[in-house]
Protein backbone atom coordinates (compact mmCIF):
# COMPACT_ATOMS: atom_id res chain seq x y z
CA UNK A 1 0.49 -1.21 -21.87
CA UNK A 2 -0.80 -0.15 -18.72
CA UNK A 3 -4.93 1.09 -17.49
CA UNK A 4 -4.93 4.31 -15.79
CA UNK A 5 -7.57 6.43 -14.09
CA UNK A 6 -7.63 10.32 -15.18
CA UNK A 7 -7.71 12.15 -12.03
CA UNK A 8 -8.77 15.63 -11.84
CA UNK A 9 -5.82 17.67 -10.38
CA UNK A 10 -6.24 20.19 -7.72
CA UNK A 11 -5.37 24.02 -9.54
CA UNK A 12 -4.98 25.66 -6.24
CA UNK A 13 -4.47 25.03 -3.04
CA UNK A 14 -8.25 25.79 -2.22
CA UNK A 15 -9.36 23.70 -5.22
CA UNK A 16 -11.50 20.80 -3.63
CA UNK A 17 -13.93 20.15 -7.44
CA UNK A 18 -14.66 21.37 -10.16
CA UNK A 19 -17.55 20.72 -12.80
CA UNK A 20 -17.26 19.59 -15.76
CA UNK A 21 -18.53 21.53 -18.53
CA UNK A 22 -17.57 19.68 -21.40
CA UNK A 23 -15.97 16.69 -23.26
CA UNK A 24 -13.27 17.06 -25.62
CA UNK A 25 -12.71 13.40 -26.52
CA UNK A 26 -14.74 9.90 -26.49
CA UNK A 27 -13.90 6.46 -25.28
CA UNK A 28 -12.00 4.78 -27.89
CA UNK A 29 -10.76 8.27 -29.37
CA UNK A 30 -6.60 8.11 -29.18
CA UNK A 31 -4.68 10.98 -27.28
CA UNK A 32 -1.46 12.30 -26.69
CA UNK A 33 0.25 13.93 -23.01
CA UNK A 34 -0.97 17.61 -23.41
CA UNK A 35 -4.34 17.04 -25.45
CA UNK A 36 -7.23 18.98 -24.02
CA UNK A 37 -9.61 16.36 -22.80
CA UNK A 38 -12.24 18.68 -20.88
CA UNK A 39 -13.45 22.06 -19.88
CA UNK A 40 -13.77 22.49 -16.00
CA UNK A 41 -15.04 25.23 -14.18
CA UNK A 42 -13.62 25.96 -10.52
CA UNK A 43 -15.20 28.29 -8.48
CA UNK A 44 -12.77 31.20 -10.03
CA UNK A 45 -12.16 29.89 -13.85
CA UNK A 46 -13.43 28.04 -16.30
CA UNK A 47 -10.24 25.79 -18.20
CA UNK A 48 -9.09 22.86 -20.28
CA UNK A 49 -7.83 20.02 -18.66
CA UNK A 50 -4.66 18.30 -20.79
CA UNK A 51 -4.29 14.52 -20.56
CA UNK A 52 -1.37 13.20 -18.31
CA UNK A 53 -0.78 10.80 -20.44
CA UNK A 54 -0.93 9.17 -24.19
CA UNK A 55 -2.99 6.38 -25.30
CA UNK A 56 -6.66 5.08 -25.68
CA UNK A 57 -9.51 6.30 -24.26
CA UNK A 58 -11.26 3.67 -22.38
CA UNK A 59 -14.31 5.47 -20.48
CA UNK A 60 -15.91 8.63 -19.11
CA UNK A 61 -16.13 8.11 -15.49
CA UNK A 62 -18.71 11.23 -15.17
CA UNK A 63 -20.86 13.09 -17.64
CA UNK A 64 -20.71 16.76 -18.61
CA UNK A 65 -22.47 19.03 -15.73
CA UNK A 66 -21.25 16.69 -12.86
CA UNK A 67 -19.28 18.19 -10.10
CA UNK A 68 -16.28 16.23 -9.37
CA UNK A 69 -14.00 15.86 -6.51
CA UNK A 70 -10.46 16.84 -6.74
CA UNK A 71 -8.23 13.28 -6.68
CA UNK A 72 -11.44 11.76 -8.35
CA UNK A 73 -11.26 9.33 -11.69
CA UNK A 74 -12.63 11.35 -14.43
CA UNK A 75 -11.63 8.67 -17.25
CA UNK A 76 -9.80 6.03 -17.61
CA UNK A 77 -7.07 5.04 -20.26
CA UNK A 78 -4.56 2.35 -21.62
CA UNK A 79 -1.28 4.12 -21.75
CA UNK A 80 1.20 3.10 -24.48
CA UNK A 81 3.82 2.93 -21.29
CA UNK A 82 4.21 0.21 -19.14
CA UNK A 83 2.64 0.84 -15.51
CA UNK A 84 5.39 1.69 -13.18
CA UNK A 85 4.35 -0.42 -10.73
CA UNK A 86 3.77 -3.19 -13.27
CA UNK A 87 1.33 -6.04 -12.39
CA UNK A 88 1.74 -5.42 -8.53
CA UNK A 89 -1.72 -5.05 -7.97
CA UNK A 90 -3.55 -6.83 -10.81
C-alpha cells in the first residue's frame, strides 16, 4: 500500500485552477480509479473530477468553494498498489 496526493489535473492547456464546488466522497470513504470525487468549475465548465486511483480516502486537502491551483494536492489516499517508487523517499 502506498499514500498518494490527488492532484487536480490541468483540462486545457490554459487551465491554471479551478474551484471546487463540491465533494463527492469523505476521508475514510473507499474508491475505485474512475469514481467521481468532486465537481470543479474552470473558467469555461463546471465537471466531475474521477479518482486516479483506488483505495482509501485519507483527507480533504481543501474545502468546497476554494480555488485551487492546477498540480495542487486536493486529497490524499492509500492506494491498494504499491508506490512505484517504493520507500525511496519515506
Amino acid at each position: 500500500m502506498a499514500k498518494e496526493n490527488i492532484l487536480l489535473p490541468a483540462m486545457s492547456d490554459q487551465m491554471t485552477d479551478a474551484e471546487l464546488l463540491s465533494w463527492k466522497i469523505s476521508a475514510g470513504d473507499k474508491v475505485n480509479k474512475g469514481d467521481i470525487l468532486c465537481e470543479i468549475s474552470t473558467d469555461k465548465v463546471d465537471m466531475d473530477l474521477d479518482s486516479p486511483f483506488t483505495g482509501e480516502i485519507l483527507s480533504l486537502k481543501v474545502e468546497e468553494g476554494d480555488v485551487v491551483n492546477v498540480g495542487d494536492a486536493i486529497a490524499e489516499i492509500e492506494t491498494e498498489e504499491d508506490s512505484l517508487l517504493g520507500s525511496i523517499f519515506d
